[in-house]
C-alpha atoms as a PDB file:
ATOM      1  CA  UNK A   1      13.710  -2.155 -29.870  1.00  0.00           C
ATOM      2  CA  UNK A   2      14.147  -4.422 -26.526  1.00  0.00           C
ATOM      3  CA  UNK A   3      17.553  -5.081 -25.513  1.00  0.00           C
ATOM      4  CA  UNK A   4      18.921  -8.055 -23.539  1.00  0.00           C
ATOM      5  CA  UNK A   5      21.514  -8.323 -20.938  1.00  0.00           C
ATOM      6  CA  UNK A   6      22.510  -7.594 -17.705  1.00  0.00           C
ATOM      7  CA  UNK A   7      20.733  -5.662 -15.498  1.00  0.00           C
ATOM      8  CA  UNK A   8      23.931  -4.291 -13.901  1.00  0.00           C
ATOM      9  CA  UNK A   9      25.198  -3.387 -17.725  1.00  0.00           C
ATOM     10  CA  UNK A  10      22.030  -1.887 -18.848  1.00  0.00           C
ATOM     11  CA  UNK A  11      22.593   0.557 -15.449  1.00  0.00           C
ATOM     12  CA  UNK A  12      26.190   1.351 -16.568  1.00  0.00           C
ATOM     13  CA  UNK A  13      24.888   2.006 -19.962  1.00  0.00           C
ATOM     14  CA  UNK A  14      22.104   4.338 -19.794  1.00  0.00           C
ATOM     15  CA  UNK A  15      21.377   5.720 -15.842  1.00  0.00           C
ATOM     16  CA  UNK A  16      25.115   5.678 -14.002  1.00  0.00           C
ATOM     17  CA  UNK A  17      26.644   9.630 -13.698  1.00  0.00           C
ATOM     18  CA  UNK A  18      23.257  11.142 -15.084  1.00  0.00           C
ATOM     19  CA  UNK A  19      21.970  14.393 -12.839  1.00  0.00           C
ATOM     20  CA  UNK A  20      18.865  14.029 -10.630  1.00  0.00           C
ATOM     21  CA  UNK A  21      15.626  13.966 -12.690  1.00  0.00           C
ATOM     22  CA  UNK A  22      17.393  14.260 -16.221  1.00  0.00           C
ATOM     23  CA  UNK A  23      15.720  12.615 -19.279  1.00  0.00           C
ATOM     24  CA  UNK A  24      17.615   9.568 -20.487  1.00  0.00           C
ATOM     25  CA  UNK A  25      17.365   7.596 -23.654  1.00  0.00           C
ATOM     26  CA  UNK A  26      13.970   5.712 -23.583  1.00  0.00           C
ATOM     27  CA  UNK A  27      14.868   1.782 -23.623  1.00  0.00           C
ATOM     28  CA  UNK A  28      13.632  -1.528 -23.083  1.00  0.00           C
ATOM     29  CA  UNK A  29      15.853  -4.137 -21.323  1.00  0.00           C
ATOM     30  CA  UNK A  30      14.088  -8.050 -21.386  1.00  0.00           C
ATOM     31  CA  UNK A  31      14.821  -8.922 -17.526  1.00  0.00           C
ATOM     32  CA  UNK A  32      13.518 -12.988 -17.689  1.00  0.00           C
ATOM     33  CA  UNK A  33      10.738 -14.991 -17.791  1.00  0.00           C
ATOM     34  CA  UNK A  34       8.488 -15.478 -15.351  1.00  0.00           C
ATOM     35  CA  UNK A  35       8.501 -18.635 -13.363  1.00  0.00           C
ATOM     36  CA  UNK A  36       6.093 -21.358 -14.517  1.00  0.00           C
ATOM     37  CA  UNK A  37       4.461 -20.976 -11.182  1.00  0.00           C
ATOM     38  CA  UNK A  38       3.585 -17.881 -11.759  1.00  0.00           C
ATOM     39  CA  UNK A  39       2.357 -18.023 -15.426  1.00  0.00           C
ATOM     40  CA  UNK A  40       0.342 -21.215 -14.540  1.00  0.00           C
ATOM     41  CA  UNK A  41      -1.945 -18.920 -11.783  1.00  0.00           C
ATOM     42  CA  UNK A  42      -3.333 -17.378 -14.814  1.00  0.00           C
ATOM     43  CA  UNK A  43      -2.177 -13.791 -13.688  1.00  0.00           C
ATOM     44  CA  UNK A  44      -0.063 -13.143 -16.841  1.00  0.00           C
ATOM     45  CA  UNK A  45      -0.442 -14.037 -20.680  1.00  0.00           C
ATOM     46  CA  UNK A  46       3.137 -13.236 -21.213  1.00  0.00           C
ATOM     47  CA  UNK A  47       6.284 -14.902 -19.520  1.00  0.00           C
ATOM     48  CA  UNK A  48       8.314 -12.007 -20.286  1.00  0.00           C
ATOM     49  CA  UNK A  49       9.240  -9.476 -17.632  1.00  0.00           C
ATOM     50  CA  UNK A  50      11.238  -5.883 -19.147  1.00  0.00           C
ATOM     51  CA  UNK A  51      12.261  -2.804 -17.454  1.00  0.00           C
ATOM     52  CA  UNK A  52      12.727   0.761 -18.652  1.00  0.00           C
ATOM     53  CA  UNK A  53      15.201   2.693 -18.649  1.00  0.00           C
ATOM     54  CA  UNK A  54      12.166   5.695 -17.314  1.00  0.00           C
ATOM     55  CA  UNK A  55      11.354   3.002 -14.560  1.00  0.00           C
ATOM     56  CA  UNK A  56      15.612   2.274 -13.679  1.00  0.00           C
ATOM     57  CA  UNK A  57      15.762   6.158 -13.435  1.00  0.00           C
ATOM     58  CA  UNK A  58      12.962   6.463 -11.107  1.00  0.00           C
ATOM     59  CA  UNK A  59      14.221   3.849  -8.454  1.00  0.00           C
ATOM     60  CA  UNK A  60      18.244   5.512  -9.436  1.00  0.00           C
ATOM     61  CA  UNK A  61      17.053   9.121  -8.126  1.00  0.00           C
ATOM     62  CA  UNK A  62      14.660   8.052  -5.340  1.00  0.00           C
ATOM     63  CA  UNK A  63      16.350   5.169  -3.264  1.00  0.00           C
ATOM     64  CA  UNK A  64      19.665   5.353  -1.305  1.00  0.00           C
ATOM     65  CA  UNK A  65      22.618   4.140  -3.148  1.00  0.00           C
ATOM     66  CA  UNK A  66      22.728   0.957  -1.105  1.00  0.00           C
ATOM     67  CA  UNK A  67      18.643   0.141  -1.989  1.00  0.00           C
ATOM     68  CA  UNK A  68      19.690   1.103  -5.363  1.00  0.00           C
ATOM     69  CA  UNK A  69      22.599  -1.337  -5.708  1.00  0.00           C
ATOM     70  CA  UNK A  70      20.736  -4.458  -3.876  1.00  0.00           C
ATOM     71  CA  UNK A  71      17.847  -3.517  -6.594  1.00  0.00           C
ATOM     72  CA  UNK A  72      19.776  -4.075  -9.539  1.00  0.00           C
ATOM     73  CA  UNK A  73      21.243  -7.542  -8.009  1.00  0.00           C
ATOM     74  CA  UNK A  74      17.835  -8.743  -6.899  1.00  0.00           C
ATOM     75  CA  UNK A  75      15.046  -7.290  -9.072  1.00  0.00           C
ATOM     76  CA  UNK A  76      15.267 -10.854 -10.972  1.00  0.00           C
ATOM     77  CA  UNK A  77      14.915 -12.616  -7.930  1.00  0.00           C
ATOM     78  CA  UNK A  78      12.013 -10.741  -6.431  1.00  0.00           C
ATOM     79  CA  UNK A  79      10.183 -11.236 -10.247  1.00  0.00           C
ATOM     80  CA  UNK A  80      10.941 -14.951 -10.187  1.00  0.00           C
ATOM     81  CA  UNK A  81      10.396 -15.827  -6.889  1.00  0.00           C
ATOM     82  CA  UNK A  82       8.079 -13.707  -5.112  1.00  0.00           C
ATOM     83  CA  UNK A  83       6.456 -14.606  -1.426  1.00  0.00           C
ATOM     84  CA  UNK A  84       3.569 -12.619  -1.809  1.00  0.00           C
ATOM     85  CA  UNK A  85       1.973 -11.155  -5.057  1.00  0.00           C
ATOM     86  CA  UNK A  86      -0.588  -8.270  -3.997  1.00  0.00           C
ATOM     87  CA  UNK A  87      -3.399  -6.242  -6.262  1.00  0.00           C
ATOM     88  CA  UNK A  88      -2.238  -2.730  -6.340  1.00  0.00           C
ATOM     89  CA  UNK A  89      -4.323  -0.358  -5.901  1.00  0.00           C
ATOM     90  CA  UNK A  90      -6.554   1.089  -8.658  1.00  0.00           C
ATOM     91  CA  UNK A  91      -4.790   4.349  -8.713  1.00  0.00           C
ATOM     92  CA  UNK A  92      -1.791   3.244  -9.071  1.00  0.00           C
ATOM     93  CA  UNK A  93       0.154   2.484 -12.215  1.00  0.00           C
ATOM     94  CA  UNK A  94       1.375  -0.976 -11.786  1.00  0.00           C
ATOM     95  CA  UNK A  95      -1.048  -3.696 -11.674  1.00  0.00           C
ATOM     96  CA  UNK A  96       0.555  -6.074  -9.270  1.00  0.00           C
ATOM     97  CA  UNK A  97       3.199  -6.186  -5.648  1.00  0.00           C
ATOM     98  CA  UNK A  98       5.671  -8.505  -5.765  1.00  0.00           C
ATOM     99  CA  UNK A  99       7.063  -9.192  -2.537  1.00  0.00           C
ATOM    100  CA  UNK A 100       9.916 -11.377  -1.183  1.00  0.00           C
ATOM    101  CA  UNK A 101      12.086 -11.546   1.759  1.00  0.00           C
ATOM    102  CA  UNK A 102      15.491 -11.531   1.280  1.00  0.00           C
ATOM    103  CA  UNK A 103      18.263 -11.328   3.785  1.00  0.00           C
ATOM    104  CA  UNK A 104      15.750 -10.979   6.678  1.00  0.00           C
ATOM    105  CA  UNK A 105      14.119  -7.732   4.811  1.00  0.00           C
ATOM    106  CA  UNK A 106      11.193  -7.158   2.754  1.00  0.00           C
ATOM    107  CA  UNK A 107      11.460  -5.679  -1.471  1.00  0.00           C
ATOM    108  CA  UNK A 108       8.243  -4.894  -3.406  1.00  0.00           C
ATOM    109  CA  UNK A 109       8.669  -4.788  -6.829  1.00  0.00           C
ATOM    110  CA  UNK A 110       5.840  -2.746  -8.842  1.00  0.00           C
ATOM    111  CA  UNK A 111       4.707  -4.963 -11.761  1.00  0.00           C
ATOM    112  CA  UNK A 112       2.307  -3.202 -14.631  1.00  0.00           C
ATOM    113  CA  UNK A 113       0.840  -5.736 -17.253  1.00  0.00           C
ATOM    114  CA  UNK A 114       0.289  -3.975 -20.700  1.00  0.00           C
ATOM    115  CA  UNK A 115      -1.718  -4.891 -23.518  1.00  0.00           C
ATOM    116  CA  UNK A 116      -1.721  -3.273 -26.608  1.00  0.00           C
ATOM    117  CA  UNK A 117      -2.465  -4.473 -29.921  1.00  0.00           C
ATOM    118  CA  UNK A 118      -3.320  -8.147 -28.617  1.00  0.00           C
ATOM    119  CA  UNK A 119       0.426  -8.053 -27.372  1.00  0.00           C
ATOM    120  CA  UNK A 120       0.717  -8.519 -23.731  1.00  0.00           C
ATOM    121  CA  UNK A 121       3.669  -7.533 -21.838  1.00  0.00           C
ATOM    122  CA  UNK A 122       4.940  -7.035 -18.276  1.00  0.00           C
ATOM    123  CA  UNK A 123       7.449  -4.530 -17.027  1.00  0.00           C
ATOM    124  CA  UNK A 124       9.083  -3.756 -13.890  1.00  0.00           C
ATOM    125  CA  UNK A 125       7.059  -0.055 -12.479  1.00  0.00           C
ATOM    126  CA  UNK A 126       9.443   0.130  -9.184  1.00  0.00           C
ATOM    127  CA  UNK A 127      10.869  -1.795  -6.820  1.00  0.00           C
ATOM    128  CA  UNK A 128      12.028  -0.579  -2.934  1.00  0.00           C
ATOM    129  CA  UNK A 129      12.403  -2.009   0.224  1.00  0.00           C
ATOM    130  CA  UNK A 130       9.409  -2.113   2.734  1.00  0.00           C
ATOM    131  CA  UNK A 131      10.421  -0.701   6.368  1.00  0.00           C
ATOM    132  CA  UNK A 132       6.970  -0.604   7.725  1.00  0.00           C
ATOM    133  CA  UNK A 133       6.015  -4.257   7.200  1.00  0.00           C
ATOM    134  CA  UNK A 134       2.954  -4.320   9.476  1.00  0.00           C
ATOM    135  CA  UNK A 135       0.888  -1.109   8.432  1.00  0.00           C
ATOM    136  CA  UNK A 136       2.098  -1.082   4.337  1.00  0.00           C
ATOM    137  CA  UNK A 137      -0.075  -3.786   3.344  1.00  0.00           C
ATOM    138  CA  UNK A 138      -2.857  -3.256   5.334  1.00  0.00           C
ATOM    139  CA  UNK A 139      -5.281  -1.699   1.881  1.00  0.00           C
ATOM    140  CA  UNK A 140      -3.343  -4.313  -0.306  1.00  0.00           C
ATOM    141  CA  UNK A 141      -5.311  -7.002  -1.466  1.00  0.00           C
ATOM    142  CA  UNK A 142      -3.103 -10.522  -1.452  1.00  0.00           C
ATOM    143  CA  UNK A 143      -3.978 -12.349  -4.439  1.00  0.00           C
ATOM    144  CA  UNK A 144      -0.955 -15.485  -4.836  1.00  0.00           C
ATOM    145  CA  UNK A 145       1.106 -16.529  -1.900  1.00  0.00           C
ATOM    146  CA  UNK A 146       3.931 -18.908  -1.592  1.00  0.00           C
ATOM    147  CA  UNK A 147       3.242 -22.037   0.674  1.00  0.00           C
ATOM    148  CA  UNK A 148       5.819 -25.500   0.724  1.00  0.00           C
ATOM    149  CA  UNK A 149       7.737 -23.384  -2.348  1.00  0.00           C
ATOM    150  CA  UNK A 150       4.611 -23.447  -4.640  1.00  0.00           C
ATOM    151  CA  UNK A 151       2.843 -20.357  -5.285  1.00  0.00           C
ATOM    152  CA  UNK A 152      -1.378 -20.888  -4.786  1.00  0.00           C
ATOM    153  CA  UNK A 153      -4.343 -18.913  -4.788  1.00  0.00           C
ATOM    154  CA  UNK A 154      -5.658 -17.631  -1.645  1.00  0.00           C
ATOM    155  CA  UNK A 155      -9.677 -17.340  -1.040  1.00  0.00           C
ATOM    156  CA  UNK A 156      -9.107 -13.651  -0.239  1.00  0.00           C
ATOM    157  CA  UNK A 157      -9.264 -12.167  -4.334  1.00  0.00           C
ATOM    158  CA  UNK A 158      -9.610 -13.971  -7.856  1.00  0.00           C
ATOM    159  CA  UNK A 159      -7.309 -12.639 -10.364  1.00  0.00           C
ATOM    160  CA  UNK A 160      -8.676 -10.351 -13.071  1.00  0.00           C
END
């Protein structure tokens, strides 16, 4: 069953205090919808966007406290408004890189579209902030990018 809230409250709740690579309760937290924007590009059948709590664990134990904490108050924000939205790479679990700029630094949040059943649904993979700007995205293909605030399709990649 998907829950809905804060993300703040859903961290309080189920990862604050827990030990370094414990097992938490497995639960789904409905983050927002995407932006029209977005869904118009034809990227994603479903406006939803959830996280885990697997995925909240993940980014609790591997990022710095202060990542960590700027995460939880801008994971939305990143999701609704990216700058960039790249093709991950075929190895990799999430289907999509959403990237925005915020406070003169650069977040990536990891976004995997699911379908099973007919039933299409996104979730949040990761998210962390990008220190080596120039070299990270160089085998990254850009697929959407955000010109005059509207997000278009560049001639680089069609999406699948």
């Amino acid at each position: 069953m998907k829950e809905s809230g804060n993300l703040s409250d859903f961290h309080e709740k189920y990862i604050k205090g827990t030990i370094k690579a414990s097992v938490v309760e497995d639960k789904v937290l409905y983050l927002i919808d995407l932006a029209t924007e977005i869904i118009d590009v034809g990227l994603f059948r479903s406006a939803y966007m959830y996280i885990t709590t697997r995925s909240l664990k993940h980014m609790y134990d591997k990022r710095t406290a202060e990542e960590y904490d700027y995460l939880l108050i801008n994971i939305p924000e990143i999701i609704r408004s990216p700058d960039v939205i790249y093709s991950n790479g075929p190895d990799k679990r999430a289907n999509f890189c959403f990237v925005k700029e915020i406070d003169g630094l650069l977040y990536l949040c990891a976004i995997e579209k699911k379908v099973e059943g007919g039933i299409s649904e996104n979730f949040v993979v990761t998210g962390f902030r990008i220190t080596k700007t120039k070299n990270y995205f160089k085998n990254y293909s850009p697929i959407w990018s955000r010109e005059s605030g509207y997000l278009h399709r560049t001639d680089q990649i069609r999406p699948q």
